[in-house]
C-alpha atoms as a PDB file:
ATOM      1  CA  UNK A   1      28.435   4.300 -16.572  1.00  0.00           C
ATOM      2  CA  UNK A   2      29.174   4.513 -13.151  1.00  0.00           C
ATOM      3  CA  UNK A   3      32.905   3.483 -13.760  1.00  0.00           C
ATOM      4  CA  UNK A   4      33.685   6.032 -16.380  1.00  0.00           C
ATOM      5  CA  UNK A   5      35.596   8.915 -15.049  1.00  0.00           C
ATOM      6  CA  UNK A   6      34.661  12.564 -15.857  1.00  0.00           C
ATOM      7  CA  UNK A   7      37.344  14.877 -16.259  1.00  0.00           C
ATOM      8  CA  UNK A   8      36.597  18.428 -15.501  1.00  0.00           C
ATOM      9  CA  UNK A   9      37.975  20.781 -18.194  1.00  0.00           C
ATOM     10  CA  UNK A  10      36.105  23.906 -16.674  1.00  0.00           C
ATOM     11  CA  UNK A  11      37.757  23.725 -13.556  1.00  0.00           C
ATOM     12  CA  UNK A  12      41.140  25.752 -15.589  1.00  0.00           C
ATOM     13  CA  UNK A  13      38.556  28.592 -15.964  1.00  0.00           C
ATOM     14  CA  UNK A  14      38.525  29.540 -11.965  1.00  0.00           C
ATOM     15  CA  UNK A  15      40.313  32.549 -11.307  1.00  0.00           C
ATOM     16  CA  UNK A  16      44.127  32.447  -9.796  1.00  0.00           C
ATOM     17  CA  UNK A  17      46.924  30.096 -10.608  1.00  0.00           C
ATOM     18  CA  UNK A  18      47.386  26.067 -10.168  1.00  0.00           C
ATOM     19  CA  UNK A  19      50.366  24.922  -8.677  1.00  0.00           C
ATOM     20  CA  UNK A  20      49.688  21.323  -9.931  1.00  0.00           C
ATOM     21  CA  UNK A  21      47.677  19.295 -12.646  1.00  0.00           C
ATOM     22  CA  UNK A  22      44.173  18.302 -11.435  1.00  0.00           C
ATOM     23  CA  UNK A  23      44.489  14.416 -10.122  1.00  0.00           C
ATOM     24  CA  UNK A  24      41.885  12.434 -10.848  1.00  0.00           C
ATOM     25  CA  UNK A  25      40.392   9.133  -8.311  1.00  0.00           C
ATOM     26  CA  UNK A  26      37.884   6.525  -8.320  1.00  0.00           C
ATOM     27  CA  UNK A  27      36.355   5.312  -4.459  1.00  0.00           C
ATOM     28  CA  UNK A  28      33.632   2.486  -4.208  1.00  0.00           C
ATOM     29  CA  UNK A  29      31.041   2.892  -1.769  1.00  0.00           C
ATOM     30  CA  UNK A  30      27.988   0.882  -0.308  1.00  0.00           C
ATOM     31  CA  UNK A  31      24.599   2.753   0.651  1.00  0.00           C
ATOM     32  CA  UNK A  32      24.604   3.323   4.438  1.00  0.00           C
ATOM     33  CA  UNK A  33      28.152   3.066   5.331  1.00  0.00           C
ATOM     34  CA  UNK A  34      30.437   5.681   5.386  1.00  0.00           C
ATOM     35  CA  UNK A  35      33.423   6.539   2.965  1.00  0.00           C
ATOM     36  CA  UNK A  36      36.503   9.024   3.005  1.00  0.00           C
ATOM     37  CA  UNK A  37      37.078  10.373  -0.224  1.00  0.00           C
ATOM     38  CA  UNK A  38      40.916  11.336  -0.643  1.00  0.00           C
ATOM     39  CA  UNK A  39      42.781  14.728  -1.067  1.00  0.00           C
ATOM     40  CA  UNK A  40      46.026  15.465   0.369  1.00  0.00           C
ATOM     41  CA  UNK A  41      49.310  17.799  -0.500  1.00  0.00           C
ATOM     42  CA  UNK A  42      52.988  17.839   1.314  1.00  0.00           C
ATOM     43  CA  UNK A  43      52.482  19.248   4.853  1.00  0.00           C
ATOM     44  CA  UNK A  44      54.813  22.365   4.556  1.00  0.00           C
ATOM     45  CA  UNK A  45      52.556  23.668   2.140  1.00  0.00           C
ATOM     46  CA  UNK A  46      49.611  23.543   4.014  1.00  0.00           C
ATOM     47  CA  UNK A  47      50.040  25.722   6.217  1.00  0.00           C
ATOM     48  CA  UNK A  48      49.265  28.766   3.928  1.00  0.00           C
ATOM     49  CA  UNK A  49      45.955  27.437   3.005  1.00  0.00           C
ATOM     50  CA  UNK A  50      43.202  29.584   3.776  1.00  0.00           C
ATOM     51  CA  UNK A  51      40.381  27.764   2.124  1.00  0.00           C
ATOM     52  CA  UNK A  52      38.818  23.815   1.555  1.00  0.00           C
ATOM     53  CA  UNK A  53      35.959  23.539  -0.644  1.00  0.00           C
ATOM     54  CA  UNK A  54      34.512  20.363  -1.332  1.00  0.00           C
ATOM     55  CA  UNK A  55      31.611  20.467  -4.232  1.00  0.00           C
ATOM     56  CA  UNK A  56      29.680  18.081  -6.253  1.00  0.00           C
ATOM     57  CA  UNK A  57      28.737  18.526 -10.089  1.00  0.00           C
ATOM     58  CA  UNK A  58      24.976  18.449 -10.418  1.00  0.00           C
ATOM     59  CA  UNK A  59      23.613  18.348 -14.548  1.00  0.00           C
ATOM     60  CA  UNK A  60      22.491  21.329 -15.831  1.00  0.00           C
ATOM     61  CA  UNK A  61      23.405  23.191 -12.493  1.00  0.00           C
ATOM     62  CA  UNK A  62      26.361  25.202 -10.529  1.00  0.00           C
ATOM     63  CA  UNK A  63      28.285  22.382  -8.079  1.00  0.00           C
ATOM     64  CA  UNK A  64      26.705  21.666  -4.859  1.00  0.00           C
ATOM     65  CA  UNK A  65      28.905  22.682  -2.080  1.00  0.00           C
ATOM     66  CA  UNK A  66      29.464  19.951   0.066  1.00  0.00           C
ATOM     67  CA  UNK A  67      31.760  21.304   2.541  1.00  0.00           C
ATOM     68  CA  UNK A  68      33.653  24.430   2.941  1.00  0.00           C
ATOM     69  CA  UNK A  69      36.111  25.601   5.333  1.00  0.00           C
ATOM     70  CA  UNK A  70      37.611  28.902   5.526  1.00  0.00           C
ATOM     71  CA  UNK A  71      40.282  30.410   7.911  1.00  0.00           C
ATOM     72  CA  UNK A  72      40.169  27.502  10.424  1.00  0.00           C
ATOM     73  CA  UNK A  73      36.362  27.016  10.986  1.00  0.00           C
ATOM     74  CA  UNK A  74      33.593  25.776   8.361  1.00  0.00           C
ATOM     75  CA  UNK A  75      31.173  27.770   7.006  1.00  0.00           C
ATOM     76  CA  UNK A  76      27.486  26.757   6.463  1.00  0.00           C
ATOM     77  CA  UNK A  77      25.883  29.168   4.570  1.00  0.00           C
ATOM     78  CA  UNK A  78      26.152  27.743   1.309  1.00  0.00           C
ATOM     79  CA  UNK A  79      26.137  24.292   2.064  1.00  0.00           C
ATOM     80  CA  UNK A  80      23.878  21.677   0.378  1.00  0.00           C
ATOM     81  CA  UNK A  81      21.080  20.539   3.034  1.00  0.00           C
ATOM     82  CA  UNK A  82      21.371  16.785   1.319  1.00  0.00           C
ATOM     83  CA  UNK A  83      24.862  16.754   3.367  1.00  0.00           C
ATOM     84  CA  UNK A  84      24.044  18.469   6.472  1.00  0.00           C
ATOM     85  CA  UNK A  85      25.476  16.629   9.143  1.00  0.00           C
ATOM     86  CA  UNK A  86      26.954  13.959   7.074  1.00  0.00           C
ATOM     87  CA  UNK A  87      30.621  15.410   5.498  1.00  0.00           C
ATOM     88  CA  UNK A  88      33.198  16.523   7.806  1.00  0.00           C
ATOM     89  CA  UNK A  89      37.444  17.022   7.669  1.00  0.00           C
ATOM     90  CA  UNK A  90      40.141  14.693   9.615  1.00  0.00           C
ATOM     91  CA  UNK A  91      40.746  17.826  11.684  1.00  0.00           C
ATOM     92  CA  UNK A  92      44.100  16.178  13.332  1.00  0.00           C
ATOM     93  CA  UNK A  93      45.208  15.286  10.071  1.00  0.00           C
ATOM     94  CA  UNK A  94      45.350  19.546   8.202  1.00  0.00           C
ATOM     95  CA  UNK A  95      48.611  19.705   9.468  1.00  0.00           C
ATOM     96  CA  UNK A  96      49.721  16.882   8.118  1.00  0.00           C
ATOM     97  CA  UNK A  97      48.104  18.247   4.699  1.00  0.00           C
ATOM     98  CA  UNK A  98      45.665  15.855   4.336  1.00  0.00           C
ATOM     99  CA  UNK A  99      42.076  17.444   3.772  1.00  0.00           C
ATOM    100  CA  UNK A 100      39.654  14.369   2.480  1.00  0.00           C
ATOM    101  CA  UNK A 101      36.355  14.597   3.110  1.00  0.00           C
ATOM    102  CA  UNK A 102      34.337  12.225   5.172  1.00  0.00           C
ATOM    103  CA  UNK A 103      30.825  11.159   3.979  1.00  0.00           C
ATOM    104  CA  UNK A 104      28.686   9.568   7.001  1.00  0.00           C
ATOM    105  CA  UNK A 105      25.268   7.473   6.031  1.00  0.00           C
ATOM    106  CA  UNK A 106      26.168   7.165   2.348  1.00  0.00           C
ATOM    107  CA  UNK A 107      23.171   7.128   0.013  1.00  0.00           C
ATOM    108  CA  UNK A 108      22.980   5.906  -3.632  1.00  0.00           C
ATOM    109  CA  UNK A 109      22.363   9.762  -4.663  1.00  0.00           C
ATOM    110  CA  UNK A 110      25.788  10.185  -3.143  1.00  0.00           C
ATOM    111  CA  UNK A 111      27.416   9.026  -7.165  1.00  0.00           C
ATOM    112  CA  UNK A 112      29.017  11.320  -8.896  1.00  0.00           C
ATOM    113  CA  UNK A 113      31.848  13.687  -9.002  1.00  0.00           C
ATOM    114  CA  UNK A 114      33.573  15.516  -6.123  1.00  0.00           C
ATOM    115  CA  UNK A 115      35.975  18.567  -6.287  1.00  0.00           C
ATOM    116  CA  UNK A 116      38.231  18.975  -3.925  1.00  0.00           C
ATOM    117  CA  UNK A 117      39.619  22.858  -4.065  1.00  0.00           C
ATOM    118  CA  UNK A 118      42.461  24.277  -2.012  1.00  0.00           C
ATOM    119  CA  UNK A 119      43.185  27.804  -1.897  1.00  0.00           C
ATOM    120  CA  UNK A 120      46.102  29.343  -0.522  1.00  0.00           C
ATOM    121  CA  UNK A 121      46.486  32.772   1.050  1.00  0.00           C
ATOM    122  CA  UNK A 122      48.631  33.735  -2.314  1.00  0.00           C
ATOM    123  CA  UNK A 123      45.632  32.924  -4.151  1.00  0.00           C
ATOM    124  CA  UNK A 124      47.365  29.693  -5.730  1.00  0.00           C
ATOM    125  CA  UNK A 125      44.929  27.122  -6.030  1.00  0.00           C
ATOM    126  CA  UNK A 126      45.389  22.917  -6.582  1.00  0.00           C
ATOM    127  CA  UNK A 127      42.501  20.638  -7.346  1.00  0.00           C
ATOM    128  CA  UNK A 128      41.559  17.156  -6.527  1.00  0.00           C
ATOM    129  CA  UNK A 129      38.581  15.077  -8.709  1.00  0.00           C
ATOM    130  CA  UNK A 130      37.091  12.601  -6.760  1.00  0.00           C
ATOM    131  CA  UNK A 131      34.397   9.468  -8.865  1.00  0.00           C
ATOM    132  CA  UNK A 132      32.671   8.562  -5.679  1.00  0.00           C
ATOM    133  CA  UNK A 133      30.584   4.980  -7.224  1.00  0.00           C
ATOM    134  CA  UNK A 134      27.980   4.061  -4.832  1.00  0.00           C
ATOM    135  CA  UNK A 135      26.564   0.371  -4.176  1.00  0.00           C
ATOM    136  CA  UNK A 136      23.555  -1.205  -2.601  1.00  0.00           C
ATOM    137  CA  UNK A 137      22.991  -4.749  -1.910  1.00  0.00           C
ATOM    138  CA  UNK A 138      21.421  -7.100   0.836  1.00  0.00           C
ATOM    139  CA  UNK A 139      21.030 -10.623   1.989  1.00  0.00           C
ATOM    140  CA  UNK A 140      18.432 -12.611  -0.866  1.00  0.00           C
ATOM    141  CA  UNK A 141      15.736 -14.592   0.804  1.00  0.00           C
ATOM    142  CA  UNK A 142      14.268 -17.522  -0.473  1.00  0.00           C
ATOM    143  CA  UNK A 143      10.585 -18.468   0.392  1.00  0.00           C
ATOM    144  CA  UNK A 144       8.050 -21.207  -1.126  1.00  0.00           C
ATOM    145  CA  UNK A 145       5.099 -19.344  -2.530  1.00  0.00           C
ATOM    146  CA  UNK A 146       2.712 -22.008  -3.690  1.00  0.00           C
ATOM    147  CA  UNK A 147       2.232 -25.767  -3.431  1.00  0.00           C
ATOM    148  CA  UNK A 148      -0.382 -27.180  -5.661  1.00  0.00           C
ATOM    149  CA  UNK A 149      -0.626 -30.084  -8.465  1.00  0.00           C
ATOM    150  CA  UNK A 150       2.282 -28.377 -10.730  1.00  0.00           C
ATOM    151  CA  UNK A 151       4.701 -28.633  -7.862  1.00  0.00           C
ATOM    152  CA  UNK A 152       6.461 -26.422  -5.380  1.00  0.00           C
ATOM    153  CA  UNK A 153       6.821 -22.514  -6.138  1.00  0.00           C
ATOM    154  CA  UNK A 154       9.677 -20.982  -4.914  1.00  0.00           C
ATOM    155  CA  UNK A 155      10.808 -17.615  -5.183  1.00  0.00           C
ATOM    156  CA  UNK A 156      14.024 -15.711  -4.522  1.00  0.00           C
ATOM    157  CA  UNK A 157      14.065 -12.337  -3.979  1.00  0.00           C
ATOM    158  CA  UNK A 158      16.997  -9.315  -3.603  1.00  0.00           C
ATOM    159  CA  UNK A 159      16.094  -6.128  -2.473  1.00  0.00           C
ATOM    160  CA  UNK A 160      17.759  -2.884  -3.499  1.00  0.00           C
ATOM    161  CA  UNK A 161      20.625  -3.996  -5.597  1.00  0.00           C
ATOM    162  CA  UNK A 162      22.845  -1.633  -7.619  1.00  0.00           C
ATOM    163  CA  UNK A 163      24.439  -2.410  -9.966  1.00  0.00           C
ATOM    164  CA  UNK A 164      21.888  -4.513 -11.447  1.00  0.00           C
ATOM    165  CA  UNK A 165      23.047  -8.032 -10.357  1.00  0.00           C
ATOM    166  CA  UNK A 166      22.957 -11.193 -12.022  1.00  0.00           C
ATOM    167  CA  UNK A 167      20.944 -13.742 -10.284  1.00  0.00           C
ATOM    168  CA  UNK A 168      21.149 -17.499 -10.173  1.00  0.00           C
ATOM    169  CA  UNK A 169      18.900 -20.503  -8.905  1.00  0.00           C
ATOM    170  CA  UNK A 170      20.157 -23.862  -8.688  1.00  0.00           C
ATOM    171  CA  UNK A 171      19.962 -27.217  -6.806  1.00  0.00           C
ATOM    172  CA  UNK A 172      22.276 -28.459  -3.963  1.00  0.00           C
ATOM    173  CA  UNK A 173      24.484 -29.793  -7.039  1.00  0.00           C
ATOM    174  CA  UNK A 174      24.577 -26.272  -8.390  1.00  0.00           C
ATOM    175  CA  UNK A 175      22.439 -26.957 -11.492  1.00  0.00           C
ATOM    176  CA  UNK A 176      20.075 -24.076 -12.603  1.00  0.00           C
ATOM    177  CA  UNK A 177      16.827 -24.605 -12.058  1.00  0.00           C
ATOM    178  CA  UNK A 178      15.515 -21.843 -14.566  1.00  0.00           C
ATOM    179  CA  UNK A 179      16.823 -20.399 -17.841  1.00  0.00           C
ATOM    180  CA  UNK A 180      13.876 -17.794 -17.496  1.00  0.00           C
ATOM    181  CA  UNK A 181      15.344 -14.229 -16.278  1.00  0.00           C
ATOM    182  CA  UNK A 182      14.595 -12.653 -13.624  1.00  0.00           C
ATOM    183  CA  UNK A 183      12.198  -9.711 -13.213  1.00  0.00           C
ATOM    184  CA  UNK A 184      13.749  -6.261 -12.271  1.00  0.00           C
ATOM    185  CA  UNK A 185      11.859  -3.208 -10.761  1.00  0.00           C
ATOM    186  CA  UNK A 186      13.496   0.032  -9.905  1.00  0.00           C
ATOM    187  CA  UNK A 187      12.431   0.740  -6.143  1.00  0.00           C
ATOM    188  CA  UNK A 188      12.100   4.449  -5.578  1.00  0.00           C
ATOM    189  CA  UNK A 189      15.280   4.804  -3.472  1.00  0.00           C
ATOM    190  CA  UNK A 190      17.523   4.472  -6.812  1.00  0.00           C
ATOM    191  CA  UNK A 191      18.116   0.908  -6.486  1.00  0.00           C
ATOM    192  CA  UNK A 192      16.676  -2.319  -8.502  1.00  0.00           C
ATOM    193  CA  UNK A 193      14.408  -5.482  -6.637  1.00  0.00           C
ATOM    194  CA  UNK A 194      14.920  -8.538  -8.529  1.00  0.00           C
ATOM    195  CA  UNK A 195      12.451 -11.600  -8.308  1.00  0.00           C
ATOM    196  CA  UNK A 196      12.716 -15.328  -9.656  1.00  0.00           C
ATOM    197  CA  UNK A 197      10.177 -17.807  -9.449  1.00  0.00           C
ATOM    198  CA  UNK A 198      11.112 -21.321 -10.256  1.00  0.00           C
ATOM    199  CA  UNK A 199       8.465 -23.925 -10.409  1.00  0.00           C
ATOM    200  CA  UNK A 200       9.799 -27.903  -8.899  1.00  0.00           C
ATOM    201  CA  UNK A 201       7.870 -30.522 -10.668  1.00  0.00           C
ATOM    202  CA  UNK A 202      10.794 -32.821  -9.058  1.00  0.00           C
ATOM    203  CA  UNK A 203      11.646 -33.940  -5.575  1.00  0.00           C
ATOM    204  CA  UNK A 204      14.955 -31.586  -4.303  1.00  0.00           C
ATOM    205  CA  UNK A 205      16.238 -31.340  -0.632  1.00  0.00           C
ATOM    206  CA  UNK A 206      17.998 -27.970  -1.189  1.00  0.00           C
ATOM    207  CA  UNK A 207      17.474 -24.916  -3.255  1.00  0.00           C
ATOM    208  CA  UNK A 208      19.576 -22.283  -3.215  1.00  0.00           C
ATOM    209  CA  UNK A 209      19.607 -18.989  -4.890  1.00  0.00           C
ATOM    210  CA  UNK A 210      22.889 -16.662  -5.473  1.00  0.00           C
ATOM    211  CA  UNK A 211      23.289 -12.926  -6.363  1.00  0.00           C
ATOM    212  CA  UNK A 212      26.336 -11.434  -7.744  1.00  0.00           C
ATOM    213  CA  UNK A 213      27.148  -8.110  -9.049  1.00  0.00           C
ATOM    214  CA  UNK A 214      29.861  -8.440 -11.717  1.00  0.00           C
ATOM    215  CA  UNK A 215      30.922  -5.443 -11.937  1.00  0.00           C
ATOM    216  CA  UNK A 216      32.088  -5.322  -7.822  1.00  0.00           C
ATOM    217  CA  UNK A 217      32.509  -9.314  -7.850  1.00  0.00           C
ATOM    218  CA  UNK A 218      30.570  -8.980  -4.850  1.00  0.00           C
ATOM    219  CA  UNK A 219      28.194 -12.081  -4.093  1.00  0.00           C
ATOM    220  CA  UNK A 220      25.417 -12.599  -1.687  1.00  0.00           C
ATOM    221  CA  UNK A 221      23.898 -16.177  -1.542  1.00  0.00           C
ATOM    222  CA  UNK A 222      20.709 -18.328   0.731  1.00  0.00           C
ATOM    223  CA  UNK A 223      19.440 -21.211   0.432  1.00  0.00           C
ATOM    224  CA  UNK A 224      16.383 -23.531   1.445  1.00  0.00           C
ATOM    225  CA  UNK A 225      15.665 -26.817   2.637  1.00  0.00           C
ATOM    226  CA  UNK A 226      12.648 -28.626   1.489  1.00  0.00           C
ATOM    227  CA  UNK A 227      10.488 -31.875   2.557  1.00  0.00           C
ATOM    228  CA  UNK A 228       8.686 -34.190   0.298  1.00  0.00           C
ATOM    229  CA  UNK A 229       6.716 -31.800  -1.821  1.00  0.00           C
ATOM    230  CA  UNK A 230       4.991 -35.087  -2.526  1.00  0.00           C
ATOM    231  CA  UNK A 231       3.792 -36.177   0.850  1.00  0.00           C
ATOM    232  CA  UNK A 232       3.042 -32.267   1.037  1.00  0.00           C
ATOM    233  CA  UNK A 233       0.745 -32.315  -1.575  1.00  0.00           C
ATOM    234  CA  UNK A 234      -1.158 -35.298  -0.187  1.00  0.00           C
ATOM    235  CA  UNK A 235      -1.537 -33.621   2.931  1.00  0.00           C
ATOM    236  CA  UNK A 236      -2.396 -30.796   2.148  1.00  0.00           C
ATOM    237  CA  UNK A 237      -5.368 -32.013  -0.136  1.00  0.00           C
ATOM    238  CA  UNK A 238      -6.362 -34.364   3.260  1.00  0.00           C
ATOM    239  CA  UNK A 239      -6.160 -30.570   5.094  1.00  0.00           C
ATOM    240  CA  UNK A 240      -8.155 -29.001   2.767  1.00  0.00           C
ATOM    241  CA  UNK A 241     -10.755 -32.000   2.510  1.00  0.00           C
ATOM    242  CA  UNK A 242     -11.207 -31.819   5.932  1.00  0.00           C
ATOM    243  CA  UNK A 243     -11.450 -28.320   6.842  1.00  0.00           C
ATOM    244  CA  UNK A 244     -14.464 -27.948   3.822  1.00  0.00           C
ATOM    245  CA  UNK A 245     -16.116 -31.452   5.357  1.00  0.00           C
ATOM    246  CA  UNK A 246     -15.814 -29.296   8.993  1.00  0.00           C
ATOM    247  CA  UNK A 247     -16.932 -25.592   7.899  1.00  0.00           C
ATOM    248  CA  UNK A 248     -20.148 -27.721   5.469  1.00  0.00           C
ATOM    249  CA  UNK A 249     -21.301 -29.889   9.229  1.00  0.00           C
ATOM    250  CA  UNK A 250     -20.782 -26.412  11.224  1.00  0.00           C
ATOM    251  CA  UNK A 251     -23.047 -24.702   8.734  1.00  0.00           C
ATOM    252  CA  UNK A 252     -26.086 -27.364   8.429  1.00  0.00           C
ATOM    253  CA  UNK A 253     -25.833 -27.717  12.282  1.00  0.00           C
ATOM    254  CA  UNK A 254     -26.161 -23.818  12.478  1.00  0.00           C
ATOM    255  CA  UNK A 255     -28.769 -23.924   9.726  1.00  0.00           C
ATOM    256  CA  UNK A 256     -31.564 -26.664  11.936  1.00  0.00           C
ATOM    257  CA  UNK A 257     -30.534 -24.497  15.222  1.00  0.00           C
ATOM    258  CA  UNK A 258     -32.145 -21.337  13.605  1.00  0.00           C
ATOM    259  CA  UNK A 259     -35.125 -23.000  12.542  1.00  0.00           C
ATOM    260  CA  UNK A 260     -35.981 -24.936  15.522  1.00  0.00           C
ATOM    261  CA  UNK A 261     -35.547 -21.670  17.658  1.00  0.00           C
ATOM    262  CA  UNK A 262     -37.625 -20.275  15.010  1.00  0.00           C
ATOM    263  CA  UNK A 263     -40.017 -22.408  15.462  1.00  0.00           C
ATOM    264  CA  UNK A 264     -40.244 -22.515  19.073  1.00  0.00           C
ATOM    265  CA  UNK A 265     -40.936 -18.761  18.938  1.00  0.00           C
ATOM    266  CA  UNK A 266     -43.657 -19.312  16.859  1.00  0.00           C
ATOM    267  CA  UNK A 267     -45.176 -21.664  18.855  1.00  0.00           C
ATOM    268  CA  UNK A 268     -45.235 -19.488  22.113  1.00  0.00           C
ATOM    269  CA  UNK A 269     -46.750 -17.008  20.290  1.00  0.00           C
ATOM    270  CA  UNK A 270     -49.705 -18.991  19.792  1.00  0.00           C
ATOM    271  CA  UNK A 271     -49.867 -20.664  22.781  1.00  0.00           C
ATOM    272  CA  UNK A 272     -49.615 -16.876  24.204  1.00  0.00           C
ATOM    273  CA  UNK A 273     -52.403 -15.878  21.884  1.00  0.00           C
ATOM    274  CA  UNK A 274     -54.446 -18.372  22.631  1.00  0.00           C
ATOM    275  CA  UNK A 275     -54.567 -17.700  26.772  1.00  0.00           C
ATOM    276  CA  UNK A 276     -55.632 -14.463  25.929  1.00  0.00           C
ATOM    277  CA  UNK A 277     -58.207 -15.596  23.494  1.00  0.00           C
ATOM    278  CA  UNK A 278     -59.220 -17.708  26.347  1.00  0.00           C
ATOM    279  CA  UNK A 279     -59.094 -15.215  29.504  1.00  0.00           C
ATOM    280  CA  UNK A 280     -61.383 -12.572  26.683  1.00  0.00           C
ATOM    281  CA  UNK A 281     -63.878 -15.091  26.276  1.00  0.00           C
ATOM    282  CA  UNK A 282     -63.954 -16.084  30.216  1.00  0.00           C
ATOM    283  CA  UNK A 283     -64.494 -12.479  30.697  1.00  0.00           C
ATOM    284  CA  UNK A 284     -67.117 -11.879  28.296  1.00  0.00           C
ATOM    285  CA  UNK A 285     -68.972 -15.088  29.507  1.00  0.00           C
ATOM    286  CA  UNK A 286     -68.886 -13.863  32.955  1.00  0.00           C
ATOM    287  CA  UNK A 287     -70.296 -10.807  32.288  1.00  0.00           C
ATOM    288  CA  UNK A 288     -73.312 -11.905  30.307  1.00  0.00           C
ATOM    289  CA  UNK A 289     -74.073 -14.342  33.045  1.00  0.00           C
ATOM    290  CA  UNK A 290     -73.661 -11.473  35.507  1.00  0.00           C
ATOM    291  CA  UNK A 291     -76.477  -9.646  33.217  1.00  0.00           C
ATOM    292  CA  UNK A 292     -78.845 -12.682  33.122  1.00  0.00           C
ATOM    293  CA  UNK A 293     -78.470 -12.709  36.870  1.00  0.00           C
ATOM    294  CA  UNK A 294     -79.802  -9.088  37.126  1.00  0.00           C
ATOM    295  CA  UNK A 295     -82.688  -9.852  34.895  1.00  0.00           C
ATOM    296  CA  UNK A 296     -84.132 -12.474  36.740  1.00  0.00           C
ATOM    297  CA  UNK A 297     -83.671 -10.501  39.860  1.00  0.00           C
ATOM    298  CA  UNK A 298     -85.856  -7.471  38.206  1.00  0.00           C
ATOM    299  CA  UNK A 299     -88.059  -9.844  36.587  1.00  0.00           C
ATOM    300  CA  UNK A 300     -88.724 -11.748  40.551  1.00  0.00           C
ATOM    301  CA  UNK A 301     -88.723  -7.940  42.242  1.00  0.00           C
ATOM    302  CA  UNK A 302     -91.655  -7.075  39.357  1.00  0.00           C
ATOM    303  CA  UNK A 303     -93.413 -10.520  39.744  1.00  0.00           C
ATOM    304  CA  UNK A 304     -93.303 -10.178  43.523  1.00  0.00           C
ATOM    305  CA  UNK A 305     -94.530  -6.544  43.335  1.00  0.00           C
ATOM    306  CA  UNK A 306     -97.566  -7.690  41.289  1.00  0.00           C
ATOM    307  CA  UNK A 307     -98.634 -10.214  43.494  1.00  0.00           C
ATOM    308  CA  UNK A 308     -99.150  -7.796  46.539  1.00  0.00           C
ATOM    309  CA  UNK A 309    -100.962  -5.962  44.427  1.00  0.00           C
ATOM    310  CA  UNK A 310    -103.713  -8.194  43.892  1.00  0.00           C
ATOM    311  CA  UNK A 311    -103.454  -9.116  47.215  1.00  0.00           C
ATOM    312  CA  UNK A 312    -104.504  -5.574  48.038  1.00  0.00           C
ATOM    313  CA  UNK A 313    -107.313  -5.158  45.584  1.00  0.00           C
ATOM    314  CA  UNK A 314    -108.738  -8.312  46.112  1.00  0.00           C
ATOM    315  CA  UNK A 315    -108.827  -7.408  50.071  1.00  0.00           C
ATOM    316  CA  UNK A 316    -111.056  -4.354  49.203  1.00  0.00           C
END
């Protein structure tokens, strides 16, 4: 779809005269980069041109305007904010009648169909159809995922491709690993992620993993060295042994350090209940011997009071 050119019938319908047929171009493009998208006529003729209007088609809609110059300066107004500060003219090359359009930070939106319209003063006009075809891609990386008793995981992974590509993983003698395709999802910038996961039940030194995009016969390709999986396996199961055996001693250690603080506290409790239990029943002795002491010293006081008395009467 994205190599099919669309020929513009309507553009016969604007008003004033053509001096030429409209010509019709294809330009490739990768997101991010920038790309100059071609439309030129003989130099004597342009000096008479008092307008440059770049557009875009947009379904079901009147054509963008992506830039637009008019008697020697451009004009904003009416230009598309998705190409402010992005599309600009060759300015040293209008005299030389070459108007193409620069388009800086190119984004996969960018796709689709360009007018270029020149307007002379006599109100003859020429157009130019531009099929700007926009491509992502970037570098695949290749990453193991999971060792266990299967094997080794590995997984290769592409990030905003488009076109979709085709993508391949094989050993260091280039035989694929994997007849199983690979799973596409359609990241919200336009693009598609594709992700492979290829399981090694066998010993390899080298995986490696390509991308290619037919349709541009543009490749992209990483690979990954591995060690003995086997070995790997073994020590990892030693690893894991060991850190359980570890985290099960730290735990029971833990476990009889609670409970003998535990029970220390409990003991000083008692031991602190029983020195009061102790000093209360000092206390209380101490003050019923204090009362027994002022008895007898009453009890003496009466005796001795009862003994002068008879004194006295038995004197009379």
């Amino acid at each position: 779809m994205y190599f099919r050119l669309h020929l513009v019938l309507s553009a016969v319908l604007i008003k004033g005269d053509f001096s030429a047929d409209v010509q019709s171009k294809q330009v490739h493009a990768f997101a991010g980069g920038a790309i100059i998208l071609p439309c030129s006529i003989e130099p004597a003729a342009s000096s008479d041109i008092q307008t440059v209007e770049w557009s875009k088609e947009v379904e079901g809609q009147k054509p963008a305007i992506v830039f637009l110059y008019r008697d020697g300066c451009e004009t904003f107004e009416m230009k598309d904010p998705d190409f402010e500060y992005r599309t600009s003219l060759i300015m040293r090359q209008l005299q030389k009648g070459n108007f193409s359009l620069r388009i800086a930070n190119v984004k996969l939106s960018d796709t689709g169909t360009f007018h270029c319209l020149l307007i002379w003063k006599n109100k003859t006009k020429e157009e130019t159809i531009v099929e700007l075809v926009v491509a992502s891609s970037s570098d695949p990386k290749l990453s193991v995922v999971s060792v266990d008793s299967r094997g080794v995981t590995v997984q290769c992974e592409a990030l905003c491709w488009m076109p979709v590509p085709v993508m391949t993983t094989v050993d260091d003698e280039g035989n694929k690993l994997t007849e199983e395709e690979p799973k596409q999802e359609l990241d919200p910038r336009g693009c598609y992620n594709i992700k492979q996961n290829v399981t090694l039940q066998n010993p390899l030194s080298k995986v490696v993993c390509k991308v290619h995009q037919q349709q541009r016969n543009h490749s992209k390709m990483t690979e990954i060295l591995l060690p003995d999986f086997g070995e790997s396996c073994v020590m990892s199961y030693l690893i894991s042994a060991a850190v359980t055996t570890l985290l099960f001693i730290t735990a029971f250690c833990i476990y009889i350090w609670v409970n003998k603080k535990h029970y220390s506290s409990d003991g000083g409790n008692q031991e602190q209940m029983t020195d009061i239990s102790d000093q209360t029943s000092k206390s209380q002795s101490n003050e019923t011997q204090s009362l027994l002491d002022q008895q007898i010293a009453a009890d003496n006081k009466q005796n001795s009071l009862t003994e002068e008395l008879n004194q006295q009467v038995n004197g009379l």
